[in-house]
PDB file of N, CA and C in Angstrom:
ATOM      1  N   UNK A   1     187.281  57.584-101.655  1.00  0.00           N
ATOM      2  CA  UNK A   1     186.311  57.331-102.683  1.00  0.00           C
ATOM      3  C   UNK A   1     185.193  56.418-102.186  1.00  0.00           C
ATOM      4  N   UNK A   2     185.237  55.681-101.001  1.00  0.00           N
ATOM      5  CA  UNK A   2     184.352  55.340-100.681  1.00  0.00           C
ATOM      6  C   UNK A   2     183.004  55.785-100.065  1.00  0.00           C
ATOM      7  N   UNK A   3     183.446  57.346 -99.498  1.00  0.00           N
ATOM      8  CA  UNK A   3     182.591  57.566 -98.832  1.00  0.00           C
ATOM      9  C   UNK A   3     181.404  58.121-100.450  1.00  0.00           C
ATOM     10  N   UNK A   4     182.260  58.448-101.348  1.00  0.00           N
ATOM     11  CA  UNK A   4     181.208  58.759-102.738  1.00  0.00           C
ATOM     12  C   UNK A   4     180.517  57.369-102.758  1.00  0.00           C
ATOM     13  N   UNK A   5     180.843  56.273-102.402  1.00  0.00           N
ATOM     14  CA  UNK A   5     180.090  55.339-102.902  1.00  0.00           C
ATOM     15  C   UNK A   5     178.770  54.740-102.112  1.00  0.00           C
ATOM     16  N   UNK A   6     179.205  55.189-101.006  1.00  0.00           N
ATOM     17  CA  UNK A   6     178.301  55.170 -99.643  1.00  0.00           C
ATOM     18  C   UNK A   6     177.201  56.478 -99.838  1.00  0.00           C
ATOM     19  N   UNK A   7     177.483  57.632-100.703  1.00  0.00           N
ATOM     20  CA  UNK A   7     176.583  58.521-100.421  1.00  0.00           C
ATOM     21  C   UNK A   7     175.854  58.569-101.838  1.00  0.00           C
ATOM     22  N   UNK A   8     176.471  57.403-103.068  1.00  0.00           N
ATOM     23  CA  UNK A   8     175.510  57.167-103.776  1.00  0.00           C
ATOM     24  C   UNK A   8     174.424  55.871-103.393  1.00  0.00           C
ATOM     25  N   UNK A   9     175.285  55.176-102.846  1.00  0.00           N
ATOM     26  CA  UNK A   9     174.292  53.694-102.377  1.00  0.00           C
ATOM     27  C   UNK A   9     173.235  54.137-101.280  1.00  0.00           C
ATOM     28  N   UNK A  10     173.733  55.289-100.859  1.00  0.00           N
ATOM     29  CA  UNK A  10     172.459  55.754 -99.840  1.00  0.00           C
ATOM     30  C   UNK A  10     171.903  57.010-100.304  1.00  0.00           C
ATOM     31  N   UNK A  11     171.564  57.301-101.779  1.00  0.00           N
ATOM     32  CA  UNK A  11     171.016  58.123-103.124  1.00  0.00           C
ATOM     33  C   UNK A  11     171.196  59.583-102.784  1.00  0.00           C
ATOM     34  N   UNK A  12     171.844  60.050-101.788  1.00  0.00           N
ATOM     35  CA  UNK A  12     172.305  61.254-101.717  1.00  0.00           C
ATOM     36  C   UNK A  12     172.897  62.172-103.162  1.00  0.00           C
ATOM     37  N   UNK A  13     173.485  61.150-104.248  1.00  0.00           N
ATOM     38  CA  UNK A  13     174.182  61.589-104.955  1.00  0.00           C
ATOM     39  C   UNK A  13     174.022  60.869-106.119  1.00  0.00           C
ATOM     40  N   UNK A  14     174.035  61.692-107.463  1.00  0.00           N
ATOM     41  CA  UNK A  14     173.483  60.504-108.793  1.00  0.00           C
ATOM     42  C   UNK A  14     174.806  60.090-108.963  1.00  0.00           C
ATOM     43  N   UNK A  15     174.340  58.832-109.909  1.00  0.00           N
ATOM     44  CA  UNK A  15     176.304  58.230-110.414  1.00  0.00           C
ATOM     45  C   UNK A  15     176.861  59.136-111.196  1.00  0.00           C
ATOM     46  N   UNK A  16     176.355  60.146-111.947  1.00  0.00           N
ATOM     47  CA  UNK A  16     176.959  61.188-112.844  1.00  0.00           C
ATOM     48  C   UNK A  16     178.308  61.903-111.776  1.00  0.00           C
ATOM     49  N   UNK A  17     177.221  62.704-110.643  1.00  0.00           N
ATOM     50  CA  UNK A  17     177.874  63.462-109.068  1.00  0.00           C
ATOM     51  C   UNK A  17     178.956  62.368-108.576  1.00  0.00           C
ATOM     52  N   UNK A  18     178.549  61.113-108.451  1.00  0.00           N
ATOM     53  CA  UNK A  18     179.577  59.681-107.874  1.00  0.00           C
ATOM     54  C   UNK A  18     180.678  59.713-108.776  1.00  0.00           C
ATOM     55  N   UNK A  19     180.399  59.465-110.285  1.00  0.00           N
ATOM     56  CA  UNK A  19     181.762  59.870-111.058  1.00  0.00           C
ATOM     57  C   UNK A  19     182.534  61.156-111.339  1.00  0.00           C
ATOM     58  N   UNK A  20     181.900  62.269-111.342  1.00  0.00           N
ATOM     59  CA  UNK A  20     182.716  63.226-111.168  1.00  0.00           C
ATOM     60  C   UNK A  20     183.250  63.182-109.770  1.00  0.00           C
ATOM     61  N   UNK A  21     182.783  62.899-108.670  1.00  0.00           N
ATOM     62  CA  UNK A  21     183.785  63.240-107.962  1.00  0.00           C
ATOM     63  C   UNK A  21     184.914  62.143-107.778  1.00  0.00           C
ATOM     64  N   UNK A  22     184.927  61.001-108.481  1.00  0.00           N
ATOM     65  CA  UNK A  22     185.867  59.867-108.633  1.00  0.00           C
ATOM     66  C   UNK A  22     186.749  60.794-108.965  1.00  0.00           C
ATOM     67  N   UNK A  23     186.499  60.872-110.559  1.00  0.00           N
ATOM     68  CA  UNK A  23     187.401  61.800-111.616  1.00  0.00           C
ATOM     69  C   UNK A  23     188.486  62.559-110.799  1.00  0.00           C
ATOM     70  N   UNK A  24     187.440  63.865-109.683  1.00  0.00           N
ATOM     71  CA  UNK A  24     188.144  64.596-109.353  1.00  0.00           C
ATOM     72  C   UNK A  24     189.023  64.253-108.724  1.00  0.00           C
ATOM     73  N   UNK A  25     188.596  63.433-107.690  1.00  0.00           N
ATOM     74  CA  UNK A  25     189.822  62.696-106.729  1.00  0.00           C
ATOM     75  C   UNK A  25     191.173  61.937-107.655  1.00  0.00           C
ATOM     76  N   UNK A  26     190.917  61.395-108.289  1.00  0.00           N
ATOM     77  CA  UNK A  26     191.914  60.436-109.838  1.00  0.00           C
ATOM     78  C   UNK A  26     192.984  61.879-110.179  1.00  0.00           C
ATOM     79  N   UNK A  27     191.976  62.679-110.769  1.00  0.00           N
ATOM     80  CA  UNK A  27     193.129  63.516-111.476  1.00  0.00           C
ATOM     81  C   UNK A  27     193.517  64.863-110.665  1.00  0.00           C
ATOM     82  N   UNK A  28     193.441  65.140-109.281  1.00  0.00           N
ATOM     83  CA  UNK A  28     194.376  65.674-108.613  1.00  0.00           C
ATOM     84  C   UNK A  28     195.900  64.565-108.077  1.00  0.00           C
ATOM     85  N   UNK A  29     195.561  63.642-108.133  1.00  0.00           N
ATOM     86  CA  UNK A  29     196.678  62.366-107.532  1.00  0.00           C
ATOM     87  C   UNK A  29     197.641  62.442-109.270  1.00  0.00           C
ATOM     88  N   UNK A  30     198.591  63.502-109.442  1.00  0.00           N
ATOM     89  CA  UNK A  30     199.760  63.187-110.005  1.00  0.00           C
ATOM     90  C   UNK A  30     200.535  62.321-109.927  1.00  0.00           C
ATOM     91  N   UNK A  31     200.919  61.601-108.820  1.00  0.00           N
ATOM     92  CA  UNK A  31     201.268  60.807-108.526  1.00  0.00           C
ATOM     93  C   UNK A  31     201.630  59.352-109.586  1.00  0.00           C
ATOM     94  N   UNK A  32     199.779  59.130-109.899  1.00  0.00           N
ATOM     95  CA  UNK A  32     199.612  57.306-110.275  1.00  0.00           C
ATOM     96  C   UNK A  32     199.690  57.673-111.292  1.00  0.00           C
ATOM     97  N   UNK A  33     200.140  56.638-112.119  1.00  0.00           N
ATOM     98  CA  UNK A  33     200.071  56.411-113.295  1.00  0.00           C
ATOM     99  C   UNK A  33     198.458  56.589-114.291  1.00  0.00           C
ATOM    100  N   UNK A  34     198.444  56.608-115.578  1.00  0.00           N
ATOM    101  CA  UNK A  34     196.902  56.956-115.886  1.00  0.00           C
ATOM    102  C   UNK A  34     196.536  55.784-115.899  1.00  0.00           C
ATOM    103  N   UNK A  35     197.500  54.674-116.676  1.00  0.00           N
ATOM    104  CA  UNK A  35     197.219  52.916-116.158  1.00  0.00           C
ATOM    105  C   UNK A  35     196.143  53.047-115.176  1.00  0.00           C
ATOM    106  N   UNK A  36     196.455  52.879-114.102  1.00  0.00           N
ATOM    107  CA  UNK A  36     195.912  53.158-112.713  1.00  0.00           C
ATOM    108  C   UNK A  36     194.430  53.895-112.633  1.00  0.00           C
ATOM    109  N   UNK A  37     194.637  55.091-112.771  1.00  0.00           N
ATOM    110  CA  UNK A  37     193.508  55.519-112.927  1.00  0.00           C
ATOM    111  C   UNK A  37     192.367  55.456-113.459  1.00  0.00           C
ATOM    112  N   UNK A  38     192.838  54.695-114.463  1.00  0.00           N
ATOM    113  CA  UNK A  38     191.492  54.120-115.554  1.00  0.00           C
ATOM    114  C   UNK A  38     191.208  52.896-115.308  1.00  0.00           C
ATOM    115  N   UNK A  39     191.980  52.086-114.499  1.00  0.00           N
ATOM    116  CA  UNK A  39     191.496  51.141-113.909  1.00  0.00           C
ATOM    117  C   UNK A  39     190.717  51.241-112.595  1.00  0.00           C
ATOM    118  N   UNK A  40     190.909  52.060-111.799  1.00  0.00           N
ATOM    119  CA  UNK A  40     190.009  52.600-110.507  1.00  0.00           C
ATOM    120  C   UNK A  40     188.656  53.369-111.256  1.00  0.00           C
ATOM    121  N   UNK A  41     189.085  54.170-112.464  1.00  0.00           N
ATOM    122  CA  UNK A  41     187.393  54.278-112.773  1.00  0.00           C
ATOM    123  C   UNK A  41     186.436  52.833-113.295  1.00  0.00           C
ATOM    124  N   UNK A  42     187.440  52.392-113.839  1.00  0.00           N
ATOM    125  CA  UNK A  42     186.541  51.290-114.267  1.00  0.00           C
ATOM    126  C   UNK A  42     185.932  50.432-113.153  1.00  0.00           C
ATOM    127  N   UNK A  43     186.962  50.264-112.070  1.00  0.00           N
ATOM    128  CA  UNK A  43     186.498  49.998-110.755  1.00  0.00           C
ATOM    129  C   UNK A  43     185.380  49.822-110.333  1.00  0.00           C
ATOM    130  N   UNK A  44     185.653  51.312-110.047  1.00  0.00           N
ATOM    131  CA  UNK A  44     184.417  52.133-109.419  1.00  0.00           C
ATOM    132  C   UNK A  44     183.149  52.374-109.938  1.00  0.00           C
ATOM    133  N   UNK A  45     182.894  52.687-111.541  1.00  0.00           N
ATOM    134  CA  UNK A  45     182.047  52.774-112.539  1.00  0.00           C
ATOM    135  C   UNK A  45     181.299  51.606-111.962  1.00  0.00           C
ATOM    136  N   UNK A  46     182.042  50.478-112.320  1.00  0.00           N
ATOM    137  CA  UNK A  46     181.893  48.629-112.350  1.00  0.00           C
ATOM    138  C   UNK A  46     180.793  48.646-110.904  1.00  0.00           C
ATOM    139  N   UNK A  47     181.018  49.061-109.679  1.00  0.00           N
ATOM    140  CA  UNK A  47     180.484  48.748-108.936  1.00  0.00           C
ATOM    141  C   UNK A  47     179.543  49.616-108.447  1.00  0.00           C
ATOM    142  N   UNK A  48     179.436  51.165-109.271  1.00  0.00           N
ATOM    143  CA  UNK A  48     177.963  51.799-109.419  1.00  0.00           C
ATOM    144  C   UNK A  48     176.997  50.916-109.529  1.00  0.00           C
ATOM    145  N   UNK A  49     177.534  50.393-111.100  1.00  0.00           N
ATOM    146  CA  UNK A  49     176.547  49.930-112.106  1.00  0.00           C
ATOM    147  C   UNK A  49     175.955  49.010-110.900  1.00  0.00           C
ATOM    148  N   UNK A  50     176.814  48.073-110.407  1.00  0.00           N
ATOM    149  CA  UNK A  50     176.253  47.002-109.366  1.00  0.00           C
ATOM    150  C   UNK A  50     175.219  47.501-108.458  1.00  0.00           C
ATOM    151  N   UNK A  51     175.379  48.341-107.870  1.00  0.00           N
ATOM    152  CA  UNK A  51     174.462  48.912-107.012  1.00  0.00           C
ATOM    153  C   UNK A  51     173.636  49.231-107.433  1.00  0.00           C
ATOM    154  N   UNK A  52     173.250  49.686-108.564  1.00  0.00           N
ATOM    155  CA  UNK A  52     172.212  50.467-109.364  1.00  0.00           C
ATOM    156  C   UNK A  52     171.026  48.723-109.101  1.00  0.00           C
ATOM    157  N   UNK A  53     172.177  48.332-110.248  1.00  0.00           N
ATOM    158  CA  UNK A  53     171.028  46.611-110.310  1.00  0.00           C
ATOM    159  C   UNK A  53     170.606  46.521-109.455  1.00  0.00           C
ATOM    160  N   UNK A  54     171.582  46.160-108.270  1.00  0.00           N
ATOM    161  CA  UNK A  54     170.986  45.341-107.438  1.00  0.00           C
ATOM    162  C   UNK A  54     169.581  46.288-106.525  1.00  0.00           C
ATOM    163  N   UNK A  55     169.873  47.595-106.350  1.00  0.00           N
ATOM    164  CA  UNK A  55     168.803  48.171-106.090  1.00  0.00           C
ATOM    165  C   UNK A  55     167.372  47.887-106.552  1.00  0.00           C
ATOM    166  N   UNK A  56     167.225  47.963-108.148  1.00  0.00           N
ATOM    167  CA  UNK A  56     166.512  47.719-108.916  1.00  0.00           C
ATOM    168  C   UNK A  56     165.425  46.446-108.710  1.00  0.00           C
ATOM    169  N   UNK A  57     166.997  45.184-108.676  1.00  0.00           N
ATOM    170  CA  UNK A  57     165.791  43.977-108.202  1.00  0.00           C
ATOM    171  C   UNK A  57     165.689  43.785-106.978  1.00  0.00           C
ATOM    172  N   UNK A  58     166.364  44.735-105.872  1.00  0.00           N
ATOM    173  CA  UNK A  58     165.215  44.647-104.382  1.00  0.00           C
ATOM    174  C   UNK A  58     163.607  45.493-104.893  1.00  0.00           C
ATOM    175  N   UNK A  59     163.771  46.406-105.163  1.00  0.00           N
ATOM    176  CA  UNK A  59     162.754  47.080-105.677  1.00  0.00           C
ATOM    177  C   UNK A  59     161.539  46.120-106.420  1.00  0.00           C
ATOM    178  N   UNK A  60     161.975  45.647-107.501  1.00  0.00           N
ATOM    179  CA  UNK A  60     161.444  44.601-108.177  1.00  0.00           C
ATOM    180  C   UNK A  60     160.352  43.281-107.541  1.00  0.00           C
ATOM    181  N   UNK A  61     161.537  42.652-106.299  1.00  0.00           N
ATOM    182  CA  UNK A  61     161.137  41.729-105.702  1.00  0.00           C
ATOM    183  C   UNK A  61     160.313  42.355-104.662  1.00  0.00           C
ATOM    184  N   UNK A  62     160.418  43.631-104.108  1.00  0.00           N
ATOM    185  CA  UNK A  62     159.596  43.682-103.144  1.00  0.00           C
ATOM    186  C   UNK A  62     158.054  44.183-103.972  1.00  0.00           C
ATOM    187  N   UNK A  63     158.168  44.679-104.824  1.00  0.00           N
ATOM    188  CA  UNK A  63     156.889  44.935-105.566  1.00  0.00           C
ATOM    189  C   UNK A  63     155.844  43.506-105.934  1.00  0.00           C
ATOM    190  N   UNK A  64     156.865  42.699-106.558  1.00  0.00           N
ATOM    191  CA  UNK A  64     156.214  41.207-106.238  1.00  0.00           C
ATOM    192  C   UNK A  64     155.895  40.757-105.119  1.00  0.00           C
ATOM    193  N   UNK A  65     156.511  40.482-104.154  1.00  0.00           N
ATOM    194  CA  UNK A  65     156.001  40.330-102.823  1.00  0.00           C
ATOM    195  C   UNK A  65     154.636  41.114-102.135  1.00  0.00           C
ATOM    196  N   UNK A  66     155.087  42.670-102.560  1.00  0.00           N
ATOM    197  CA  UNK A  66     153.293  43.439-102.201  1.00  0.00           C
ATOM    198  C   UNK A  66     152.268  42.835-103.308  1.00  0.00           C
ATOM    199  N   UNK A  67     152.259  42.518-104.121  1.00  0.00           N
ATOM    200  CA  UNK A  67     151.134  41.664-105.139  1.00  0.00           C
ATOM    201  C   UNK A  67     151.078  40.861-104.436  1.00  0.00           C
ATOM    202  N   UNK A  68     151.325  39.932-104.327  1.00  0.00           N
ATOM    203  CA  UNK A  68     151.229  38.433-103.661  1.00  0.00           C
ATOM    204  C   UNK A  68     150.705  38.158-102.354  1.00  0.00           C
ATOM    205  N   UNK A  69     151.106  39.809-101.722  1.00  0.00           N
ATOM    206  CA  UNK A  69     150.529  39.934-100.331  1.00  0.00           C
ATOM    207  C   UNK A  69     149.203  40.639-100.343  1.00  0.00           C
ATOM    208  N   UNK A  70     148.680  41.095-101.375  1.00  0.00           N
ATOM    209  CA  UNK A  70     147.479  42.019-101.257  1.00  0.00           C
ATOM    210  C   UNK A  70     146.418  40.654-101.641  1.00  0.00           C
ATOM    211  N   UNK A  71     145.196  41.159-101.287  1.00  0.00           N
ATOM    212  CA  UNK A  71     143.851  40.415-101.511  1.00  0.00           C
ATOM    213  C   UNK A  71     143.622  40.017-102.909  1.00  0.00           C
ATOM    214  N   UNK A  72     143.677  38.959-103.244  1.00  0.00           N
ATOM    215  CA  UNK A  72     142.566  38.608-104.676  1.00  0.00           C
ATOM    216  C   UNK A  72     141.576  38.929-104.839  1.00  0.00           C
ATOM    217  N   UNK A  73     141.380  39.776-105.434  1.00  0.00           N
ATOM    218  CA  UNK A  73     139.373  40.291-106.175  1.00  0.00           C
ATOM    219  C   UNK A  73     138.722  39.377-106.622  1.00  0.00           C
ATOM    220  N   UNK A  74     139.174  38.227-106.641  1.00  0.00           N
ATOM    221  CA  UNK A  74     138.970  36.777-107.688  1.00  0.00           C
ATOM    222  C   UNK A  74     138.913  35.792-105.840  1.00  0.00           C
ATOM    223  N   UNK A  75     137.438  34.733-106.107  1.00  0.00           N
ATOM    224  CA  UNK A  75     137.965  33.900-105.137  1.00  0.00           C
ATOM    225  C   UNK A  75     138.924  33.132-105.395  1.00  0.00           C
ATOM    226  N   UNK A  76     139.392  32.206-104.420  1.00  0.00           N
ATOM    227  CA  UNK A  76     140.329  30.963-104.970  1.00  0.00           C
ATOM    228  C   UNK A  76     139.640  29.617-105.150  1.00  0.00           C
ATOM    229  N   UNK A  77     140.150  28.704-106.320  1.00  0.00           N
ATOM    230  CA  UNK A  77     138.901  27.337-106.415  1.00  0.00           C
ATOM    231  C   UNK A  77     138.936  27.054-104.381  1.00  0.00           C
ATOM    232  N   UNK A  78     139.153  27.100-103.558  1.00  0.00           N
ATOM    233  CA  UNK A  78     139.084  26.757-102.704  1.00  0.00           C
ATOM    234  C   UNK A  78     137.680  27.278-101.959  1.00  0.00           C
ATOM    235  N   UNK A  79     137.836  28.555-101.956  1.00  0.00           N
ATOM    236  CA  UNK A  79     137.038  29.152-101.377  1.00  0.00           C
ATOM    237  C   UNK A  79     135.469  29.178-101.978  1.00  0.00           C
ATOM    238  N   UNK A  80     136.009  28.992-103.156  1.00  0.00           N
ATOM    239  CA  UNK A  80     134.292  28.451-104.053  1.00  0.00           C
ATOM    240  C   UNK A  80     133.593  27.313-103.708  1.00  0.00           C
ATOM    241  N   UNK A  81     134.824  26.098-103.527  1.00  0.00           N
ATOM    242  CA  UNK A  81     134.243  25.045-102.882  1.00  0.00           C
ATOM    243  C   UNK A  81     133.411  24.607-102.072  1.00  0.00           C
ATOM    244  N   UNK A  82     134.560  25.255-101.186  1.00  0.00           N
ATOM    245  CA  UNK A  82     133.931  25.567 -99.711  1.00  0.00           C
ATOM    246  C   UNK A  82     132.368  25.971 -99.617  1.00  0.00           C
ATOM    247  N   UNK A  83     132.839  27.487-100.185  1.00  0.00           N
ATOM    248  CA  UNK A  83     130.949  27.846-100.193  1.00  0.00           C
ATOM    249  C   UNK A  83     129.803  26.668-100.628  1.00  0.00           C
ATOM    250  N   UNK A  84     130.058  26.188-101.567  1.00  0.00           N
ATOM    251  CA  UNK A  84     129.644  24.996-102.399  1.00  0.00           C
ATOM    252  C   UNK A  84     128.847  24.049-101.713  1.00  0.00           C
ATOM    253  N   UNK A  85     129.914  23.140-100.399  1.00  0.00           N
ATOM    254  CA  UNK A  85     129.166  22.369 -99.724  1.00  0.00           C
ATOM    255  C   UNK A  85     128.660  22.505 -98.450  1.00  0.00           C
TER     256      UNK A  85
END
């Protein structure tokens, strides 16, 4: 199940595709208990969601960072000064 999580964190795959194929993997394993299983989705769900965020505010922060890095259309009081004297 990790490699689903690796091929959503690297967007190959939406979390819808990431949870079905959890699912699928969960409910061929007769084996575990459903206890179990609903705790590995919740798991797993749990640490989509994480990735999703945290994607989000790299995204976020780097968009702030390109503002901050692009030119002001506006001088700065500095540069007015300057001209000034």
């Amino acid at each position: 199940m990790d490699d689903v999580i690796d091929s959503f964190r690297q967007k190959e795959i939406t979390k819808f595709k990431a949870l079905l194929n959890i699912l699928a993997v969960l409910n061929s394993n007769t084996t575990k208990p459903e206890k179990t299983k609903d705790a590995t989705v919740n798991y797993y769900s749990h640490t989509l969601n994480e990735i999703k965020a945290l994607a989000a505010s790299v995204i976020r922060q780097g968009q702030r960072t390109q503002r901050r890095l692009q030119p002001s259309t506006r001088p700065s009081p500095e540069a007015i000064h300057a001209k000034c004297q």
